[in-house]
C-alpha atoms as a PDB file:
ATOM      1  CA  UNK A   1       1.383 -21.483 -31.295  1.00  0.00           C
ATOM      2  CA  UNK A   2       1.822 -20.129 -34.934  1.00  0.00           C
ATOM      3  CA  UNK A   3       1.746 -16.129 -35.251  1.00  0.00           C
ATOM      4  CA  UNK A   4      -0.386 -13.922 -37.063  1.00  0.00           C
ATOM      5  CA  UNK A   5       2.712 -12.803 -39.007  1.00  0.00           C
ATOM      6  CA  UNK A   6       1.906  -8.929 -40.859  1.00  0.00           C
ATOM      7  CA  UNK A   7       2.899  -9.239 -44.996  1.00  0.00           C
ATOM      8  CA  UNK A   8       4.719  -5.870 -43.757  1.00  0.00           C
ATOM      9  CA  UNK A   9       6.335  -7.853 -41.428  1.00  0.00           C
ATOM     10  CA  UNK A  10       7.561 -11.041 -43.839  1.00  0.00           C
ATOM     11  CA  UNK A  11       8.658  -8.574 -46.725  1.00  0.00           C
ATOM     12  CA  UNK A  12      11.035  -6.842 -44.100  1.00  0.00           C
ATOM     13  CA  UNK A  13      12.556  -9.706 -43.457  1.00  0.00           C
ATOM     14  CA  UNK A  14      12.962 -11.034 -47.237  1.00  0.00           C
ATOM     15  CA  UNK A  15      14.117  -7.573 -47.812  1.00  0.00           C
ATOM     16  CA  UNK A  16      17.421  -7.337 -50.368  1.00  0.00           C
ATOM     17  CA  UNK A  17      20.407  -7.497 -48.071  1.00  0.00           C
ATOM     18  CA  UNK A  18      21.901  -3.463 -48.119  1.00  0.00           C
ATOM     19  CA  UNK A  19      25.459  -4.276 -48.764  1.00  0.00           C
ATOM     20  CA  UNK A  20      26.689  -7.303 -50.926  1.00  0.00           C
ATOM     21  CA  UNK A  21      25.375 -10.329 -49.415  1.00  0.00           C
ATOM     22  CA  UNK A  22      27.353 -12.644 -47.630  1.00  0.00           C
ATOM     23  CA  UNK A  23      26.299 -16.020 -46.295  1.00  0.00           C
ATOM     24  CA  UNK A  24      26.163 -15.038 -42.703  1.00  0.00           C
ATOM     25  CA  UNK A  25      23.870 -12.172 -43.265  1.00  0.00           C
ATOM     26  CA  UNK A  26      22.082 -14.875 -45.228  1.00  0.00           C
ATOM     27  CA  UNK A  27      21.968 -17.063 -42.205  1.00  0.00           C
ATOM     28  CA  UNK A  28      21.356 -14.318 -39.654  1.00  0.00           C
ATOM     29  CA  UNK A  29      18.384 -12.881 -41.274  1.00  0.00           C
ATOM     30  CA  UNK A  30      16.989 -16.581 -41.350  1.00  0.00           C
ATOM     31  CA  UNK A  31      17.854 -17.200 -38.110  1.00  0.00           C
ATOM     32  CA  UNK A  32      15.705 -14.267 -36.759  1.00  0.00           C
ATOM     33  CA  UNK A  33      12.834 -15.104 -39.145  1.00  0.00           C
ATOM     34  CA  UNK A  34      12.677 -18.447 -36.943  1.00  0.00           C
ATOM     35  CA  UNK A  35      13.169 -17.079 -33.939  1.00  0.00           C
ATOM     36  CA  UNK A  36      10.739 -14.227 -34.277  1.00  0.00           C
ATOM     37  CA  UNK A  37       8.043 -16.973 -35.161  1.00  0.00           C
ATOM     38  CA  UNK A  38       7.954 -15.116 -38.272  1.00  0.00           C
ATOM     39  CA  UNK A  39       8.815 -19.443 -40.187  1.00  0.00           C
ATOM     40  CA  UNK A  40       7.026 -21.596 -38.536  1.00  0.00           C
ATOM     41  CA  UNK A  41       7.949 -24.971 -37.947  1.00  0.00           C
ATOM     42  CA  UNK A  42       7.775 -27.616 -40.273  1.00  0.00           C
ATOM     43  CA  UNK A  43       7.619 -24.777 -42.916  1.00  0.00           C
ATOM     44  CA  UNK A  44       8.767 -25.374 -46.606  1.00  0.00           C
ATOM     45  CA  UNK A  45      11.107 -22.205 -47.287  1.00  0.00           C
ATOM     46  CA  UNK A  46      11.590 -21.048 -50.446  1.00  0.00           C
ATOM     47  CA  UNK A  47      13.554 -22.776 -53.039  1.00  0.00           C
ATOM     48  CA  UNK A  48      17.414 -21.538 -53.668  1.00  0.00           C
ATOM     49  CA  UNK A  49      16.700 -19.528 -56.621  1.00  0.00           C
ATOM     50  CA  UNK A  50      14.026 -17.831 -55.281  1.00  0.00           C
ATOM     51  CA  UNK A  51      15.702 -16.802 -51.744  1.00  0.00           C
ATOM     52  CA  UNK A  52      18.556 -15.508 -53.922  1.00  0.00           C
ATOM     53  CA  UNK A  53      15.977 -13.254 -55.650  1.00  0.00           C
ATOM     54  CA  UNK A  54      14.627 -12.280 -52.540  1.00  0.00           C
ATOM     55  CA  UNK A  55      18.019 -10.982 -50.888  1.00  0.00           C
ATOM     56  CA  UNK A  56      19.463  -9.963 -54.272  1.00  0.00           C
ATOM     57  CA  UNK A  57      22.967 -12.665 -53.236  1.00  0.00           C
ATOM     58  CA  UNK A  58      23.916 -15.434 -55.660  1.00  0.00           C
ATOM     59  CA  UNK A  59      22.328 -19.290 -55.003  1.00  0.00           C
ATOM     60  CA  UNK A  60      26.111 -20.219 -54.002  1.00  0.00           C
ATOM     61  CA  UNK A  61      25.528 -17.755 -50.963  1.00  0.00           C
ATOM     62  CA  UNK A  62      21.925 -19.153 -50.326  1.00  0.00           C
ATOM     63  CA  UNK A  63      23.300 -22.430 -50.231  1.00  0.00           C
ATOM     64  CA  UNK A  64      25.839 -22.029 -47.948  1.00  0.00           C
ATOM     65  CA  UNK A  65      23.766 -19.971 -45.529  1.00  0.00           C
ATOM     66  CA  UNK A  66      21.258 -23.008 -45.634  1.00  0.00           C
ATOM     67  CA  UNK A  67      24.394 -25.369 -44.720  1.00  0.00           C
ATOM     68  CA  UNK A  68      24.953 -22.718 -41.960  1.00  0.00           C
ATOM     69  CA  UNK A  69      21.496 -23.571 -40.238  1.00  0.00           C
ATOM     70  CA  UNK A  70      21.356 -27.110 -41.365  1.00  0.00           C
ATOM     71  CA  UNK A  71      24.347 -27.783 -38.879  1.00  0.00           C
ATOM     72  CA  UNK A  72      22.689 -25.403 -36.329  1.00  0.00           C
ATOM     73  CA  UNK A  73      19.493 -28.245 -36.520  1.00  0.00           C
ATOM     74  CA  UNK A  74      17.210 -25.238 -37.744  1.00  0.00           C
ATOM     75  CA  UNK A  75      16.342 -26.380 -40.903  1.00  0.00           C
ATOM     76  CA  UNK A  76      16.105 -29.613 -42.908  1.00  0.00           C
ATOM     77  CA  UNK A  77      16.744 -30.532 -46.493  1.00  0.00           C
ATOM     78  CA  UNK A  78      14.940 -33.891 -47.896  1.00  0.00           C
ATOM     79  CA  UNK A  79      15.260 -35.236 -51.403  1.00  0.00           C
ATOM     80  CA  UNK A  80      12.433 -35.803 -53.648  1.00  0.00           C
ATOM     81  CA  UNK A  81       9.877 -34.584 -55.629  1.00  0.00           C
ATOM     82  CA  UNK A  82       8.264 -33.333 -52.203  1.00  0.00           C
ATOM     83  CA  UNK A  83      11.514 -32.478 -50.925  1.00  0.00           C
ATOM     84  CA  UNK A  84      13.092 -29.045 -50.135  1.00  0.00           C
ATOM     85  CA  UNK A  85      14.329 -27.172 -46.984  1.00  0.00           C
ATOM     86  CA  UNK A  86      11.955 -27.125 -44.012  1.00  0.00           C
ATOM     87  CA  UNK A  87      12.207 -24.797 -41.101  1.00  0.00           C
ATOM     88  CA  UNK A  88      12.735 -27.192 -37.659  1.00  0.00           C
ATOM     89  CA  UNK A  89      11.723 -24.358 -34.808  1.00  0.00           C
ATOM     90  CA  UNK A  90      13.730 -24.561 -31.498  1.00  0.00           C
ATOM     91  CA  UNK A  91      11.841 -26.132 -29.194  1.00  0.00           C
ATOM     92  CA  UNK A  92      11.335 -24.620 -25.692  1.00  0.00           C
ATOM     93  CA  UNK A  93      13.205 -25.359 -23.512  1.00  0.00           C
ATOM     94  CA  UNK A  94      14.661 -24.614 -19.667  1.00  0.00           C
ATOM     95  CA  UNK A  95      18.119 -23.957 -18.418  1.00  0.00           C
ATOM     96  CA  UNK A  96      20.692 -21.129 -18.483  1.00  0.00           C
ATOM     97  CA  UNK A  97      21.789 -20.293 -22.188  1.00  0.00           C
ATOM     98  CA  UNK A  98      21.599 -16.971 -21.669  1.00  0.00           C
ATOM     99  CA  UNK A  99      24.041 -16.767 -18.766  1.00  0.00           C
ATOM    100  CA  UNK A 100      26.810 -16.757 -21.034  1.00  0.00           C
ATOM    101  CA  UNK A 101      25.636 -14.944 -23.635  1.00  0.00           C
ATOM    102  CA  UNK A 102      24.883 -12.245 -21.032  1.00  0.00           C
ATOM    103  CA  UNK A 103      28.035 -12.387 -19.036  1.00  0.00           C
ATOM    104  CA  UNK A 104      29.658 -12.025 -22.682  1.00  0.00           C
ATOM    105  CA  UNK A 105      28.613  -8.442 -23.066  1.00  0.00           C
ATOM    106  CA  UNK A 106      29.438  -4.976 -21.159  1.00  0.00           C
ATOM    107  CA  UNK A 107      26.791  -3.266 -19.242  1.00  0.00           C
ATOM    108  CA  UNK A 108      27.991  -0.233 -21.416  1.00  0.00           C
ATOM    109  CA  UNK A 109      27.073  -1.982 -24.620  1.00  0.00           C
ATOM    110  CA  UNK A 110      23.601  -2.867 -23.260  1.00  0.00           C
ATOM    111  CA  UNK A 111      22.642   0.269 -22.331  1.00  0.00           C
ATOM    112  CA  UNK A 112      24.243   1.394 -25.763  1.00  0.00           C
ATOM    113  CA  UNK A 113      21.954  -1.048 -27.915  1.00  0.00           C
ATOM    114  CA  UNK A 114      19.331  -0.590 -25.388  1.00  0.00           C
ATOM    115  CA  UNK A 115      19.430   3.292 -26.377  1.00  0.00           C
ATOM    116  CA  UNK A 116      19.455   2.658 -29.797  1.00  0.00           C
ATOM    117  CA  UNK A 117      16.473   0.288 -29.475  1.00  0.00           C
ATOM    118  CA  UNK A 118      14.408   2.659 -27.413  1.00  0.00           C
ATOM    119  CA  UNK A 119      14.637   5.509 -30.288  1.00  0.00           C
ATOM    120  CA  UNK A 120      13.632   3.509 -32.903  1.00  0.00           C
ATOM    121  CA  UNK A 121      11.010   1.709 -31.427  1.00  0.00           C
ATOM    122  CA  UNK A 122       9.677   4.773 -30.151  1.00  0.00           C
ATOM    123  CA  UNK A 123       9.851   6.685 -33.309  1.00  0.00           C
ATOM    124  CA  UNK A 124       7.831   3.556 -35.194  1.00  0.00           C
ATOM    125  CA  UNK A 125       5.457   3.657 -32.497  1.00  0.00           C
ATOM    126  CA  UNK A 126       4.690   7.117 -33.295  1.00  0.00           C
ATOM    127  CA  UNK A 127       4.675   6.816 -36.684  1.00  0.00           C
ATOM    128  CA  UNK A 128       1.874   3.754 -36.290  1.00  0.00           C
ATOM    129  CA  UNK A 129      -0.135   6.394 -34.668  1.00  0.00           C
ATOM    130  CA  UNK A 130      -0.551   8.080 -37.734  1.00  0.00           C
ATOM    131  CA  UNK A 131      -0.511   5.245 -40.567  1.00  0.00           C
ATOM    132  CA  UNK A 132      -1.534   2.438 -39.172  1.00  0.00           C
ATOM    133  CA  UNK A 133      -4.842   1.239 -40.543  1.00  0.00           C
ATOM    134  CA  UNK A 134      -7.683  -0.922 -38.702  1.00  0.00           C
ATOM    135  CA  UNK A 135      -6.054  -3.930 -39.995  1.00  0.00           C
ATOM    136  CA  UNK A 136      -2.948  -3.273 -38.587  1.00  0.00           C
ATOM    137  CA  UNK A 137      -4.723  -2.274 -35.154  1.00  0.00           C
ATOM    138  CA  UNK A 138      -6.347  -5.727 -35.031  1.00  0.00           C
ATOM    139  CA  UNK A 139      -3.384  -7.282 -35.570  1.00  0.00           C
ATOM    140  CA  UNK A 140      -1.450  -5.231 -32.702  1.00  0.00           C
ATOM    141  CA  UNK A 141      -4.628  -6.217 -30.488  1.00  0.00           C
ATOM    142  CA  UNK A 142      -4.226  -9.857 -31.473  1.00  0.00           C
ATOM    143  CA  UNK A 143      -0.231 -10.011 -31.093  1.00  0.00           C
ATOM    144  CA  UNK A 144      -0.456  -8.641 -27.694  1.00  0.00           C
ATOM    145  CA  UNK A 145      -3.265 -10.969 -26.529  1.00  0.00           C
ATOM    146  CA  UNK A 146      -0.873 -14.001 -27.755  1.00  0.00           C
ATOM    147  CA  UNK A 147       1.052 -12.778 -24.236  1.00  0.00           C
ATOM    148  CA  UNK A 148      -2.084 -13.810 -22.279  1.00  0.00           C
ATOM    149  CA  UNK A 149      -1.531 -17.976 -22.746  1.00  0.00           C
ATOM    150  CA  UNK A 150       2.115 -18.113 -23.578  1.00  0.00           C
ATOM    151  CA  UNK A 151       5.135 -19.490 -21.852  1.00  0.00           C
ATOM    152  CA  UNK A 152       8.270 -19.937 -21.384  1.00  0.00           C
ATOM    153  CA  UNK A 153       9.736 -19.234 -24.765  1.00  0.00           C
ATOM    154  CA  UNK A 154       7.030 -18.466 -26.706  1.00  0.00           C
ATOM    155  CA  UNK A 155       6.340 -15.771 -24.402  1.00  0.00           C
ATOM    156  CA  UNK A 156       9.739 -13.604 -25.295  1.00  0.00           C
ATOM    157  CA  UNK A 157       8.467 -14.356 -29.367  1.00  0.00           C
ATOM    158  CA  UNK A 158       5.001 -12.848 -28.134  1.00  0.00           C
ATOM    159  CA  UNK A 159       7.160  -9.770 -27.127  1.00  0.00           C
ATOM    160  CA  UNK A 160       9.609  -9.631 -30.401  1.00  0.00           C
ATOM    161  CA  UNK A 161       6.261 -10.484 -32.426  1.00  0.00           C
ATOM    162  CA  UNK A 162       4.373  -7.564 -30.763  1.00  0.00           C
ATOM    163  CA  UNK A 163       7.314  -5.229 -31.173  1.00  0.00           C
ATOM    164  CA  UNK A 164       7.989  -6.009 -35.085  1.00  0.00           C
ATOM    165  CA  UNK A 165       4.089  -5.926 -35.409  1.00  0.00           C
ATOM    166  CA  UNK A 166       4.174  -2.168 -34.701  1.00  0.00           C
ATOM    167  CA  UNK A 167       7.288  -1.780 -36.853  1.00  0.00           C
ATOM    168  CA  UNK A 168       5.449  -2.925 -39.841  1.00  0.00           C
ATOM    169  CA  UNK A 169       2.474  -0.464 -38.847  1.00  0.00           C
ATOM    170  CA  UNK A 170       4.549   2.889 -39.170  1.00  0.00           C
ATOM    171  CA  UNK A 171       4.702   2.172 -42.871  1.00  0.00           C
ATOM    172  CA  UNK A 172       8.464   2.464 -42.886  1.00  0.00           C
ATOM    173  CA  UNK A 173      10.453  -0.264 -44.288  1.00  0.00           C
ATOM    174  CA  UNK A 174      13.622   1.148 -43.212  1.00  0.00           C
ATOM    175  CA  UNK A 175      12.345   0.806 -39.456  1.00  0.00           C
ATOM    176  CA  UNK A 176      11.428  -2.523 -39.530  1.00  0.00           C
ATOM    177  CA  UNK A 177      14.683  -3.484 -41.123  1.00  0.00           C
ATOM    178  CA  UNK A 178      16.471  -1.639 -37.985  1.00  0.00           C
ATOM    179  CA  UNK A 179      13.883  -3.172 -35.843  1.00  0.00           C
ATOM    180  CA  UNK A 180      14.698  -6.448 -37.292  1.00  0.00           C
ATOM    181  CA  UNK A 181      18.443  -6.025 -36.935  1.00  0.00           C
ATOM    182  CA  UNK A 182      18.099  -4.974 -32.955  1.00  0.00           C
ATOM    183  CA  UNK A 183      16.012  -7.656 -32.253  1.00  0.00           C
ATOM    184  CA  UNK A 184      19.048 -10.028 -33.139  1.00  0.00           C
ATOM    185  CA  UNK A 185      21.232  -8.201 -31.300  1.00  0.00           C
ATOM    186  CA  UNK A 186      19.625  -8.354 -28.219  1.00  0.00           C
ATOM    187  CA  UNK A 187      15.983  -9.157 -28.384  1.00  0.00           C
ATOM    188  CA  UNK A 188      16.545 -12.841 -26.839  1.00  0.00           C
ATOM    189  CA  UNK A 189      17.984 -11.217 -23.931  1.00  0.00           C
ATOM    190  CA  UNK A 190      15.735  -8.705 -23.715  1.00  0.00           C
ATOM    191  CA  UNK A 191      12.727 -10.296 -23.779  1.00  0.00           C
ATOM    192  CA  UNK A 192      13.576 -13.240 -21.295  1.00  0.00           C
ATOM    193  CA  UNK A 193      10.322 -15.099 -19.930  1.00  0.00           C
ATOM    194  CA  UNK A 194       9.766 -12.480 -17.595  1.00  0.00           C
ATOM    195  CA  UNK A 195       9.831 -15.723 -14.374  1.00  0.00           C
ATOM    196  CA  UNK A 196       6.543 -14.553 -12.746  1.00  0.00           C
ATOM    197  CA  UNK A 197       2.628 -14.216 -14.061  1.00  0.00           C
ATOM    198  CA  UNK A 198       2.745 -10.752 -12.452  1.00  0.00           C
ATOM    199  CA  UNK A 199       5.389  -9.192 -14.980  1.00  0.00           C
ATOM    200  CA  UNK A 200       3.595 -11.220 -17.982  1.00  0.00           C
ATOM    201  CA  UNK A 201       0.496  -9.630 -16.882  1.00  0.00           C
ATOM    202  CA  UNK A 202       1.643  -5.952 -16.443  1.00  0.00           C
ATOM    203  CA  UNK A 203       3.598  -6.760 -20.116  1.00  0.00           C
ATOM    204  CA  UNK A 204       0.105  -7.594 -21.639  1.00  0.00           C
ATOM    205  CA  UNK A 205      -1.430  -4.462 -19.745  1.00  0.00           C
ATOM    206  CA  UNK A 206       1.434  -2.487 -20.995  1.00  0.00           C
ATOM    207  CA  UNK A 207       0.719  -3.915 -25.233  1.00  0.00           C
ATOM    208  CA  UNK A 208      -2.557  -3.209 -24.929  1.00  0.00           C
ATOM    209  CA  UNK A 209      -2.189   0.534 -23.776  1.00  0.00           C
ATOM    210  CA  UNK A 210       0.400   0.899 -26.765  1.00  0.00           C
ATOM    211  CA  UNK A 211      -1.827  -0.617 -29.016  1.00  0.00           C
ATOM    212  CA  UNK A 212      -4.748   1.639 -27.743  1.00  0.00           C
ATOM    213  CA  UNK A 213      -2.666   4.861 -28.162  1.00  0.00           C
ATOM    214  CA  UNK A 214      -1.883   3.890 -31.503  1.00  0.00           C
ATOM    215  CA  UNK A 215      -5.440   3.354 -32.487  1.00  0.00           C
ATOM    216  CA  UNK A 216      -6.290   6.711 -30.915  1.00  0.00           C
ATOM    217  CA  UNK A 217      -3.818   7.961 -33.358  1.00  0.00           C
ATOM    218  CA  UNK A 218      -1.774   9.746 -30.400  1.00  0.00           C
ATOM    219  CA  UNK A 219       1.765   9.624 -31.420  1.00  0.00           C
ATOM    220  CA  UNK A 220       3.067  11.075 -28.373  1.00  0.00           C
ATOM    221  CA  UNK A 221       1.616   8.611 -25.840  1.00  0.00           C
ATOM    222  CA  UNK A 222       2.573   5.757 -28.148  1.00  0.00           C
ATOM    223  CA  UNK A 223       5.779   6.485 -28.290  1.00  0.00           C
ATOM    224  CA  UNK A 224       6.276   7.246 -24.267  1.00  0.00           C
ATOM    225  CA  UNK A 225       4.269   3.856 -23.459  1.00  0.00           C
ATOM    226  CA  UNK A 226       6.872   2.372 -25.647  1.00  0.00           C
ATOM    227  CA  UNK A 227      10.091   3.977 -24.386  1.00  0.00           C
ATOM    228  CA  UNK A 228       8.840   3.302 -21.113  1.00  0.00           C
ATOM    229  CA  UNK A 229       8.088  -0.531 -21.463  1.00  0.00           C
ATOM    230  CA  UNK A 230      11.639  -1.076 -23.284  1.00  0.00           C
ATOM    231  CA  UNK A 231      13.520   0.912 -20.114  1.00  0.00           C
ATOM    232  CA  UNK A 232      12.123  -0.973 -18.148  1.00  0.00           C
ATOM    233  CA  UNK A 233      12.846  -3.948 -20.044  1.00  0.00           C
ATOM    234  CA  UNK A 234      17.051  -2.527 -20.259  1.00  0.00           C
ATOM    235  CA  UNK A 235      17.180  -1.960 -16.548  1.00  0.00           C
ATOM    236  CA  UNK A 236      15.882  -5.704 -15.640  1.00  0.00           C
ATOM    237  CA  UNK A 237      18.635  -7.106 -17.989  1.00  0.00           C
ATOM    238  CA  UNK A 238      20.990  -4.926 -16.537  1.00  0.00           C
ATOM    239  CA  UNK A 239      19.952  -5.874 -12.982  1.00  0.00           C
ATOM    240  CA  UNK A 240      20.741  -9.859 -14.134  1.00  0.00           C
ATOM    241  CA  UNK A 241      24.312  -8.326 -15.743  1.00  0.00           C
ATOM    242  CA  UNK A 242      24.735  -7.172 -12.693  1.00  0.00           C
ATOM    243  CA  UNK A 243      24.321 -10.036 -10.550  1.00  0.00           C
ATOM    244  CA  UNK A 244      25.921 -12.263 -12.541  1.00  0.00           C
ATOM    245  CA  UNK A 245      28.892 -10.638 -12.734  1.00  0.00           C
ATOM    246  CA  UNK A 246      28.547 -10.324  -8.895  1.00  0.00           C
ATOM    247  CA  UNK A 247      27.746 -14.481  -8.588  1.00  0.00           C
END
């Protein structure tokens, strides 16, 4: 399922790099422009000059963040006149990968990224209250609704979409970039397939209020619906810490 990706939302993430670039900051930011759905697959990326541009780094570090996800199998180079670097999407898939990753990390850093991740989601839900325009409403309605058929995978990019969606509608670059940068963190984790159609369905209940807040320009709600559904989100991952470190 391709996204409805924001131009808000695609400029964050070809952004300059803040500090001198290296390639893994390169790599990383690609990385989470795949993951977020924000590439989709099969997509041509931009040639090595260009990306340089882009991230204000030299082509030498392009290149070698390129190598970086070639040898991860997310992207493909072919010769030619036609030929270029093309984005190859994980495909979904089943199993535990995120046991490990999970039982690598504290419960105090979760809750510690998790806090971090509440306040500045919250604060660019309130600020989408009171910028957003009927564009970007229709595209909040629209990125929640992609909740309502997805699975598996695609339904934790549904959530990271939604989230980076509302990012790009406060109008501030510098929250999208943090939004961005939390979202690799921990937004895999965070946003597991929630396991059940119950929790998907209370998750596409709990978009749509958000989204309806922020078109009734109330900041405040916006921004407590938000909080709230990202808790909620920290305690569940926290529960699974818990019980794997139990197991």
């Amino acid at each position: 399922m391709r996204r409805r990706i924001s131009h808000s939302a695609r400029t964050a993430m070809f952004a300059p790099l803040d500090q001198t670039g290296r390639a893994e900051t390169v790599a990383r930011r690609l990385v989470d422009a795949i993951t977020l759905g924000l590439l989709g697959d099969a997509e041509q990326l931009p040639s090595e000059t260009e990306l340089a541009s882009q991230f204000g780094v030299s082509t030498v570090t392009v290149r070698e963040a390129l190598m970086a996800l070639r040898q991860q199998g997310l992207v493909e180079t072919r010769r030619g006149r036609s030929g270029g670097s093309f984005v190859r999407a994980p495909q979904d898939a089943e199993g535990g990968w995120w046991r490990e990753r999970l039982r690598a990390v504290t419960l105090s850093d979760l809750r510690d990224v998790g806090d971090q991740y509440v306040a500045i989601a919250g604060a660019a839900a309130r600020l989408a209250a009171e910028r957003s325009s009927a564009e970007d409403v229709e595209r909040l309605y629209l990125a929640a609704d992609d909740l309502r058929t997805a699975t598996g995978t695609e339904a934790s990019r549904a959530e990271r979409h939604f989230h980076l969606e509302v990012a790009a509608a406060a109008q501030s670059p510098r929250l999208t970039h943090q939004e961005v940068q939390l979202q690799g963190e921990l937004g895999a984790l965070l946003w597991l397939p929630a396991g059940h159609d119950g929790a998907q369905s209370a998750a596409l209940d709990e978009h749509r209020a958000i989204t309806a807040a922020i078109e009734k320009a109330d900041g405040d709600l916006a921004r407590r619906l938000t909080e709230e559904h990202i808790l909620d989100a920290i305690d569940r991952l926290a529960e699974l810490h818990l019980g794997l470190m139990e197991s």
